[in-house]
Protein backbone atom coordinates (compact mmCIF):
# COMPACT_ATOMS: atom_id res chain seq x y z
CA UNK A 1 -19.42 -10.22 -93.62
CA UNK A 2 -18.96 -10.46 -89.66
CA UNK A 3 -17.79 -13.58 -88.59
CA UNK A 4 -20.23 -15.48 -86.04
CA UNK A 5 -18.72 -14.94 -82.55
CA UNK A 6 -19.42 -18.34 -80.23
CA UNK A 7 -21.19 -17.46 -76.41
CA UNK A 8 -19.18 -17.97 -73.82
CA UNK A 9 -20.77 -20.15 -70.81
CA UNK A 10 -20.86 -20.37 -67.07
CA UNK A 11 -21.58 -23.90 -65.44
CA UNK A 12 -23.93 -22.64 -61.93
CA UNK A 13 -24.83 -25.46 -59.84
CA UNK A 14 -25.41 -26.66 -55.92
CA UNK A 15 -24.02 -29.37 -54.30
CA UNK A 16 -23.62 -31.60 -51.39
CA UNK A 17 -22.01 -34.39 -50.13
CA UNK A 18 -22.14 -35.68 -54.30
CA UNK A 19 -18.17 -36.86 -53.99
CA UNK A 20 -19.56 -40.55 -55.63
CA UNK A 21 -20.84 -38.05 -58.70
CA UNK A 22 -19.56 -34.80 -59.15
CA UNK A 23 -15.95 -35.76 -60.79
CA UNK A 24 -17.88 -37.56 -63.55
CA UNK A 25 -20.47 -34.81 -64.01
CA UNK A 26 -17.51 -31.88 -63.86
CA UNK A 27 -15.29 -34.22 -66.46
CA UNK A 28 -17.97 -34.10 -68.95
CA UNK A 29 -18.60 -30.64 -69.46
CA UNK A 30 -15.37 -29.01 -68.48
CA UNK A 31 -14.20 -28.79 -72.21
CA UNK A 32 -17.32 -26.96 -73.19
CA UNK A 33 -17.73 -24.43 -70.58
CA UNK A 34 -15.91 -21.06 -69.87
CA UNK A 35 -16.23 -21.09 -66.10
CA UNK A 36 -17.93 -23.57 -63.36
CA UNK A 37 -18.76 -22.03 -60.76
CA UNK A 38 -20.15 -24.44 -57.79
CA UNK A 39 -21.90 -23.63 -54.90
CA UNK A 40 -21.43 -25.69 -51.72
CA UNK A 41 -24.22 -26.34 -49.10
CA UNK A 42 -22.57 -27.99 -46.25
CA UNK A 43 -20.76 -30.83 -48.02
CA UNK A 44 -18.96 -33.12 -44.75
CA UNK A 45 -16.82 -35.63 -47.67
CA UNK A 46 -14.49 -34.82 -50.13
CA UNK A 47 -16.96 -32.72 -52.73
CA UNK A 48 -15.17 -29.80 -52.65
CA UNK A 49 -11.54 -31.07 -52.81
CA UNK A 50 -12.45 -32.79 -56.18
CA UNK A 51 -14.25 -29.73 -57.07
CA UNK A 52 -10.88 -27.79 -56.43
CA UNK A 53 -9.38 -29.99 -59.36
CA UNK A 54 -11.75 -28.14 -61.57
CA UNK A 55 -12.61 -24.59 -60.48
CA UNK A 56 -11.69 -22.24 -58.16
CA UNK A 57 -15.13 -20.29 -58.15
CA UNK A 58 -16.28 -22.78 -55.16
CA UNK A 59 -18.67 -20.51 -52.70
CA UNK A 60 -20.39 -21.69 -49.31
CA UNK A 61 -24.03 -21.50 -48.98
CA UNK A 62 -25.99 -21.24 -45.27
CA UNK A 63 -28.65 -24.49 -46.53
CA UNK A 64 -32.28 -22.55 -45.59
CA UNK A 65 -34.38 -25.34 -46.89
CA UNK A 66 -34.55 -23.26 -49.95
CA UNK A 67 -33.10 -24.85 -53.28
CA UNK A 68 -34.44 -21.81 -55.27
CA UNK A 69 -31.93 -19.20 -52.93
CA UNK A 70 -29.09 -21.62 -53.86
CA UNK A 71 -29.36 -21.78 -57.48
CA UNK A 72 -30.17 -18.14 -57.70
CA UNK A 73 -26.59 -17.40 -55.44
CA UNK A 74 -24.51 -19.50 -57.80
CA UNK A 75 -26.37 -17.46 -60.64
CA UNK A 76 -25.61 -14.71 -59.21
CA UNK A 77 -21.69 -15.71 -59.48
CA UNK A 78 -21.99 -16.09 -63.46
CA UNK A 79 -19.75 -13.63 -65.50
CA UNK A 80 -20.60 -15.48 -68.71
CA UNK A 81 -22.87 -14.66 -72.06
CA UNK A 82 -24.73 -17.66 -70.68
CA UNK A 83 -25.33 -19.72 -67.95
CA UNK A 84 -25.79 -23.52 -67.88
CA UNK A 85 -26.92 -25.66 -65.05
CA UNK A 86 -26.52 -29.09 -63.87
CA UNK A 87 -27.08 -31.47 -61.09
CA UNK A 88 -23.95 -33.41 -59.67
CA UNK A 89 -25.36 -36.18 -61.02
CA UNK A 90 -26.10 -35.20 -64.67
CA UNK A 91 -23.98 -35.98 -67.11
CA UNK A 92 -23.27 -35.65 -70.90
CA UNK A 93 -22.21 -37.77 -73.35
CA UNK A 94 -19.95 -37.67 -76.32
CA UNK A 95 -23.03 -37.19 -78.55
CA UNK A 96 -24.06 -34.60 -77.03
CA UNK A 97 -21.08 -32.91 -75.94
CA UNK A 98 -20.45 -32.40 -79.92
CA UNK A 99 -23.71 -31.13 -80.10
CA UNK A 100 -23.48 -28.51 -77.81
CA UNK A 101 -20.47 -27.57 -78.82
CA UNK A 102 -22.01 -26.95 -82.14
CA UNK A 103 -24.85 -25.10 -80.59
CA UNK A 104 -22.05 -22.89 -78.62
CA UNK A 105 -20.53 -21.91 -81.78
CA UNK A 106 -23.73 -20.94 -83.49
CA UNK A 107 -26.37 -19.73 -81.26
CA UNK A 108 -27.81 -16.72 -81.89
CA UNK A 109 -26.82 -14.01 -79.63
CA UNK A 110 -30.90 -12.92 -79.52
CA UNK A 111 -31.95 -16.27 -78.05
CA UNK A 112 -32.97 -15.88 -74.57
CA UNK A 113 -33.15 -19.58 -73.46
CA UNK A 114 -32.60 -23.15 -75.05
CA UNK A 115 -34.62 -26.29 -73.71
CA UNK A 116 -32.61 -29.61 -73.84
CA UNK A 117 -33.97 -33.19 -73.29
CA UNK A 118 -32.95 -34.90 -69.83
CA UNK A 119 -32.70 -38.47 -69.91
CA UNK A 120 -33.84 -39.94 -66.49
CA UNK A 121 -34.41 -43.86 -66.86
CA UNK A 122 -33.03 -46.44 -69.56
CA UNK A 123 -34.26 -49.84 -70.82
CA UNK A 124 -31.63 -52.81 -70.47
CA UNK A 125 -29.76 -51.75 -73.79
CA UNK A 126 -29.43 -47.93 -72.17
CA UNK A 127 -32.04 -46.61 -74.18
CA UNK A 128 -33.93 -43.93 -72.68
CA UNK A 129 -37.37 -44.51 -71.49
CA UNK A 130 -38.42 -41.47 -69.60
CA UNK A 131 -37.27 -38.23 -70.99
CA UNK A 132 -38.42 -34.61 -69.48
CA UNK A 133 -37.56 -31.31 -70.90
CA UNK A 134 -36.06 -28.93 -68.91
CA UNK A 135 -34.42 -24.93 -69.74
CA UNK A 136 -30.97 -25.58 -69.18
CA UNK A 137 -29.18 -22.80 -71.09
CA UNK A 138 -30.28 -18.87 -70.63
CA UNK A 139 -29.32 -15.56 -71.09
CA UNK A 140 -27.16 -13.73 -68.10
CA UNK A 141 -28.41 -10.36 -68.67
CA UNK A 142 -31.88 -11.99 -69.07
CA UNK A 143 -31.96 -12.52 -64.69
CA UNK A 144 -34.05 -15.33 -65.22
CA UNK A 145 -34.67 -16.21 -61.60
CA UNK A 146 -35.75 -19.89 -59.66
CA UNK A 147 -39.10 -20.57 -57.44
CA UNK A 148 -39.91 -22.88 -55.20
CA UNK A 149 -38.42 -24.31 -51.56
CA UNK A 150 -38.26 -27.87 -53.80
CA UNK A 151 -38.88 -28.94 -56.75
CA UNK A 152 -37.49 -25.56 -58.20
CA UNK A 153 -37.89 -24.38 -61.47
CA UNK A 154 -36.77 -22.14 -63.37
CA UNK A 155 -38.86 -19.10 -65.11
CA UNK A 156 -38.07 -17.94 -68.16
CA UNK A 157 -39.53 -16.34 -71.45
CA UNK A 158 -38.59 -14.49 -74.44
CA UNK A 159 -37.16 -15.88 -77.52
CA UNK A 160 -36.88 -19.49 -76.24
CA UNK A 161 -35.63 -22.30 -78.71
CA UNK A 162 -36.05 -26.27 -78.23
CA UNK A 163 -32.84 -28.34 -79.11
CA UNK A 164 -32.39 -31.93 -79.51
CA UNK A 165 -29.29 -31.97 -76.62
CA UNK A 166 -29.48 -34.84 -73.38
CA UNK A 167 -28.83 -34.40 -70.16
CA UNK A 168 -28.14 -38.12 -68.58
CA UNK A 169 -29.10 -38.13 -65.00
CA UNK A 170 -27.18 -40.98 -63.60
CA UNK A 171 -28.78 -41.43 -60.02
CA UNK A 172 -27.12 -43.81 -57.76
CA UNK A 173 -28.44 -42.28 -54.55
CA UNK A 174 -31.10 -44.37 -52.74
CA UNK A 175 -34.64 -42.06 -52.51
CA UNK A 176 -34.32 -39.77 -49.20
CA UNK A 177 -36.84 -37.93 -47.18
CA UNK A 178 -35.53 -34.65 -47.10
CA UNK A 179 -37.87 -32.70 -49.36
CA UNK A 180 -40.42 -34.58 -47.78
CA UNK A 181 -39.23 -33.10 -43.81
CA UNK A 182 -38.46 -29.85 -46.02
CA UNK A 183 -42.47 -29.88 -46.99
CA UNK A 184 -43.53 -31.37 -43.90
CA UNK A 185 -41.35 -28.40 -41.81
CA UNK A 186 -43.05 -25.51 -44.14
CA UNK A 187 -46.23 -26.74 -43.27
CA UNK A 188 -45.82 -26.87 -39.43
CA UNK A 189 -44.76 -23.26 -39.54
CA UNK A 190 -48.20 -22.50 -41.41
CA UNK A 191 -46.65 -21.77 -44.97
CA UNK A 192 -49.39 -21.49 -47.72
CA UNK A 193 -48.51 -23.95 -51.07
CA UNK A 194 -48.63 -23.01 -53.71
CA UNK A 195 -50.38 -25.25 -56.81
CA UNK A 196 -46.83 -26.24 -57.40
CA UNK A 197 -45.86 -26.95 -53.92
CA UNK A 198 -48.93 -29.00 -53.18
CA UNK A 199 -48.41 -31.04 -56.35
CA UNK A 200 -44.69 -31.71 -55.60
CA UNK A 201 -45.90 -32.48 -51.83
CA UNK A 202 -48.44 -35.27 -53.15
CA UNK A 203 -45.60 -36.46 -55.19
CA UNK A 204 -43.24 -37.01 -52.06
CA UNK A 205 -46.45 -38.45 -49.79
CA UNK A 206 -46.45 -40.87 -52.94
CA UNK A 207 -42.75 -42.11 -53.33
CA UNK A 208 -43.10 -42.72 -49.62
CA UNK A 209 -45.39 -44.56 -49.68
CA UNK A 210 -48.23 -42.49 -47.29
CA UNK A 211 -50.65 -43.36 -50.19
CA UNK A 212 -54.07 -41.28 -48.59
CA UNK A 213 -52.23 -38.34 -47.43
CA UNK A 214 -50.88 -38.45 -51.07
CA UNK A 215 -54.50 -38.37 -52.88
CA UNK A 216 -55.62 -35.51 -50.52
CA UNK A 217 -53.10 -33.25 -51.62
CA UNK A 218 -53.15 -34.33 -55.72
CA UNK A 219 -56.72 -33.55 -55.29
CA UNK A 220 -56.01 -30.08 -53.44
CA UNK A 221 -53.95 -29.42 -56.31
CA UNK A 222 -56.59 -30.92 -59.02
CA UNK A 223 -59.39 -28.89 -57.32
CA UNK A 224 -57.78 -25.66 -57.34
CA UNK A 225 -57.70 -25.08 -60.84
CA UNK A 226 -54.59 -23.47 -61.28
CA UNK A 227 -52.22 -26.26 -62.04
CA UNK A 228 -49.70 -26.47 -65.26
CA UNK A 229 -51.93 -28.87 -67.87
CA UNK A 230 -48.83 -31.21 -68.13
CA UNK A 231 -48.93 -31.29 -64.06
CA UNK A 232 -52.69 -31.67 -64.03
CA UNK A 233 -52.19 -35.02 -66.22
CA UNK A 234 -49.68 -36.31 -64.16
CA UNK A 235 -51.54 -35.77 -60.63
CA UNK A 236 -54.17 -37.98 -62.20
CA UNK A 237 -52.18 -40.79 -63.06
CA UNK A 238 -50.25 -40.76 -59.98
CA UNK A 239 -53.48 -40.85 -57.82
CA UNK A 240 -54.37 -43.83 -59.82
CA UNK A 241 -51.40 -44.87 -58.96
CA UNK A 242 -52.51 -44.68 -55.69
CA UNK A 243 -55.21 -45.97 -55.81
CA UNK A 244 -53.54 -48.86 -57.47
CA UNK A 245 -51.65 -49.31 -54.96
CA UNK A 246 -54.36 -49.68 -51.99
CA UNK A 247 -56.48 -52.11 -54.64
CA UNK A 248 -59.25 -49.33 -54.87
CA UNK A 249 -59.80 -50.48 -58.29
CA UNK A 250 -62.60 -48.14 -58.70
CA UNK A 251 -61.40 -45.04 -58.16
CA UNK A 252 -58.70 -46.24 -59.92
CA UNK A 253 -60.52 -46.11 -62.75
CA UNK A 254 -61.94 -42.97 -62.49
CA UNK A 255 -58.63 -41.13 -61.46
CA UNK A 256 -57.60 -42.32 -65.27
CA UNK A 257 -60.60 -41.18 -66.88
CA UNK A 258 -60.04 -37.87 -65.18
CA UNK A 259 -56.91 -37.13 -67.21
CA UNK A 260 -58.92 -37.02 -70.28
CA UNK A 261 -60.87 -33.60 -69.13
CA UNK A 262 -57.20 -32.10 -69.55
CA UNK A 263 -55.92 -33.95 -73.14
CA UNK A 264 -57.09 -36.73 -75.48
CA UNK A 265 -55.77 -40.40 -73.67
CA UNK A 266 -51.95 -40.70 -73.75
CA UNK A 267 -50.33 -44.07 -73.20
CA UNK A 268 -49.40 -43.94 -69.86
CA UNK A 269 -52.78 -43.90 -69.07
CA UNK A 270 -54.06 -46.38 -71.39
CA UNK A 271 -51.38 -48.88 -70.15
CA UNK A 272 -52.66 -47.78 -66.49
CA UNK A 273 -55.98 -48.66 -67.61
CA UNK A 274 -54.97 -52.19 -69.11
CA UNK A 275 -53.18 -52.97 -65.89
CA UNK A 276 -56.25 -52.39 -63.58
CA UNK A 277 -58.64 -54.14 -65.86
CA UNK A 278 -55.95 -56.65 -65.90
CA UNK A 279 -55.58 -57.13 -61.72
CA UNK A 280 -59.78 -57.63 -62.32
CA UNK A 281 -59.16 -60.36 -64.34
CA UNK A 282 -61.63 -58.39 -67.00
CA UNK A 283 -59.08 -59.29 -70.07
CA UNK A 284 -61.85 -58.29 -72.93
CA UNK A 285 -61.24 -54.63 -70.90
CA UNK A 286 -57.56 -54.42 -70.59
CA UNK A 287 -57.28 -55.74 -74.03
CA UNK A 288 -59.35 -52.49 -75.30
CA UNK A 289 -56.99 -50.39 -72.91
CA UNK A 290 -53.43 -51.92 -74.47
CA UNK A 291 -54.49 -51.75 -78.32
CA UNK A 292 -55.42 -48.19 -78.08
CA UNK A 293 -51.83 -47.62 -76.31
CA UNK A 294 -49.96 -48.95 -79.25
CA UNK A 295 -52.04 -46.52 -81.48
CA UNK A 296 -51.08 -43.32 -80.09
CA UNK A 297 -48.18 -41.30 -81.29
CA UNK A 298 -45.85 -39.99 -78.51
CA UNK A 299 -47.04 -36.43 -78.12
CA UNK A 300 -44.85 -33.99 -78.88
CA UNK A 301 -45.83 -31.26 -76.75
CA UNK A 302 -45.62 -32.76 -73.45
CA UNK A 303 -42.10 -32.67 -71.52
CA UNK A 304 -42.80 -36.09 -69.69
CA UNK A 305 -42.71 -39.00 -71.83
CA UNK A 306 -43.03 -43.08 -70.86
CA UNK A 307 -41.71 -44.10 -74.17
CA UNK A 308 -42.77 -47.95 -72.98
CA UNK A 309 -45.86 -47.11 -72.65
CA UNK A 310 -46.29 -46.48 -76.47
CA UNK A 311 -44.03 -49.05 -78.22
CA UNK A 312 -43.07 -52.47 -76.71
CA UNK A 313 -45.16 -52.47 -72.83
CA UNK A 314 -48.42 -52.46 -74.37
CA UNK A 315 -47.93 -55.05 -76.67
CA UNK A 316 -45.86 -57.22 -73.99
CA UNK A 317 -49.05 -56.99 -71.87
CA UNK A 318 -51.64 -58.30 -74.96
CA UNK A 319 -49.05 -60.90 -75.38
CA UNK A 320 -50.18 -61.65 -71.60
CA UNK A 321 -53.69 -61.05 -72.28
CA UNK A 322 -53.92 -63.41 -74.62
CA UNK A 323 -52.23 -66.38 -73.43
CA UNK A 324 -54.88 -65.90 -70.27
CA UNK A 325 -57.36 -66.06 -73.67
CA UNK A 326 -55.84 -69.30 -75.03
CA UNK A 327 -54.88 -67.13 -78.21
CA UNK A 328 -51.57 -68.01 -78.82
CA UNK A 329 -50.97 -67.01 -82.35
CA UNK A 330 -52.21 -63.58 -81.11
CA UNK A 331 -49.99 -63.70 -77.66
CA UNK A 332 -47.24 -64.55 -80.47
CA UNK A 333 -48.18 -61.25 -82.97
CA UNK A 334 -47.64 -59.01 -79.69
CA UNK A 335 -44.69 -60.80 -78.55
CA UNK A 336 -42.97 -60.13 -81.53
CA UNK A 337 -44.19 -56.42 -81.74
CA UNK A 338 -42.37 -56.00 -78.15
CA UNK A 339 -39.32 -57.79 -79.17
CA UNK A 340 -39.05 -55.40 -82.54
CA UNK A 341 -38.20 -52.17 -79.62
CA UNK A 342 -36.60 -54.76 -77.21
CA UNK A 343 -35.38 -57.64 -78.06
CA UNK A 344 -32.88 -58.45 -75.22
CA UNK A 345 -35.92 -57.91 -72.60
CA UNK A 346 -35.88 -60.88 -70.59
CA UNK A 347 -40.02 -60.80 -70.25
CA UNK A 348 -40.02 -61.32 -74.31
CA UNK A 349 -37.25 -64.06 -74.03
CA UNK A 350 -39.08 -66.27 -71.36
CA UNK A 351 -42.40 -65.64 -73.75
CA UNK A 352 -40.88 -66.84 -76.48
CA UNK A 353 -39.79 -70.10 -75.04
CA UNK A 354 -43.24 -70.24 -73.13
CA UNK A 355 -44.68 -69.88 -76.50
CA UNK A 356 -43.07 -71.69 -78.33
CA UNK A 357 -43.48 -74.67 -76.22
CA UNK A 358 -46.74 -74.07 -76.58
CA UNK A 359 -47.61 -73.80 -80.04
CA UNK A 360 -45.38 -77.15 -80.80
């Protein structure tokens, strides 16, 4: 019987400027990969020095406002069975290191693609609490190739396989506005967006805080029709969010309801609901909203997951609701629901003493 052969794998990724990150990120896979190859797109620090300590396949890259031409250059570099790629500053752990290297040693040469988890936030124990999915491992010969100015992604197909690896994005850059001047640049120069494009461009309006200019463009994207299911989800709760944000409770409202012409409630949503109900001061309302949270299962099919949202927030806030009720046995039964996922949270310490006090 043949022996199983393991892959071989080339690292691919862009960079600048990342000399806080990149020795971290290139230390943690260096063991596991056959080549790193690193693509440099006008770094001014140190960057490529440390890189040097790692690789010698370092290439410059004229920056075009164009992340897709980048990643597909440094693909384009790969001599490998397969090509991973990372951000400078992703990470993985000793878990997962082991895991991959398992998944090195026994992937099957006909798999075109493997999707890992990417861990983006973490509760105070380091837990994660927002994971995505993303394609992180595919096929040389496949010539899968990225899309997109920003917010690139990358398109693949075939025989494509889910695996339970992380990616830990450990961000300690302060939010930017250069895909927003990227965006902002395409459009003087009369470029035509795409869904994606105009859903990423709400996105940016959003994180900086141009809150209108934001909902104009998530409902471009909403009214075209064409948008990923996942995306067309997400556009509604961020709107909300919007709304939210410029106390337009009522459209608030019916930017949540929205979401539920694309999938049955999810939690983020529900908690979304509970908050504005909540800001009303209708508690019989965001009660409703917060129970229903804590009876949904996380869905597995979506890449985009709140996991507060459906174990310990919801029942935080009805430990809230509650009190504002005068129900403190009930405020109590939610506490300690929250404090069973989190007990070192500081919100369920201070209701326990408040409670407590309370109940004596």
């Amino acid at each position: 019987m043949k022996e199983h052969q393991s892959i071989s794998i080339s690292l691919c990724m862009i960079v600048k400027d990342e000399e806080a990150v990149i020795k971290n990120c290139l230390s943690s896979i260096q063991e596991i990969v056959d080549e790193i190859i690193v693509v440099d797109t006008g770094s001014s620090d140190e960057t490529k020095k440390i890189i040097a300590e790692f690789t010698d396949f370092i290439y410059d890259f004229k920056w075009t406002n164009d992340f897709s031409a980048a990643r597909n250059f440094a693909f384009s570099k790969a001599k490998k069975d397969y090509i991973l790629w990372l951000d400078a500053d992703d990470i993985i752990t000793e878990e997962n290191k082991i895991k991959l290297l398992t998944l090195k040693q026994t992937l099957d040469p006909n798999i075109d693609a493997v999707s890992m988890n990417y861990h983006l936030a973490f509760d105070e124990n380091g837990n994660p609490s927002f994971i995505s999915r993303r394609n992180r491992l595919v096929k040389r010969k496949m010539n899968f190739k990225w899309f997109g100015f920003v917010h690139e992604f990358l398109e693949v197909y075939g025989n494509v396989i889910n695996s339970d690896i992380a990616i830990t994005h450990k961000n300690f850059k302060k939010t930017n506005d250069r895909n927003l001047r990227i965006y902002e640049e395409l459009l003087r120069n009369g470029k035509s967006f795409s869904p994606r494009d105009q859903y990423y461009y709400a996105n940016e309006c959003k994180d900086h805080c141009m809150y209108e200019q934001a909902i104009e463009w998530y409902q471009k994207f909403l009214d075209g029709g064409e948008g990923w299911l996942e995306d067309n989800i997400e556009a509604c709760g961020r709107m909300a969010d919007c709304y939210i944000y410029l106390k337009d409770w009522s459209n608030a409202i019916d930017s949540c309801i929205n979401s539920f012409r694309y999938h049955a409630p999810r939690g983020e949503t529900c908690c979304r609901l509970g908050f504005i109900y909540l800001q009303q001061n209708c508690i019989e309302k965001a009660i409703s909203w917060y129970k229903l949270a804590t009876e949904i299962e996380i869905p597995n099919t979506s890449p985009f997951v709140n996991k507060p949202c459906y174990t310990w927030l919801p029942h935080l806030q009805l430990c809230l609701c509650y009190s504002k009720l005068s129900k403190f046995q009930e405020a109590k039964k939610h506490n300690s629901l929250a404090a069973s996922f989190v007990p070192d949270n500081p919100h369920v310490k201070h209701n326990e003493n408040f409670l407590h006090s309370v109940l004596q």
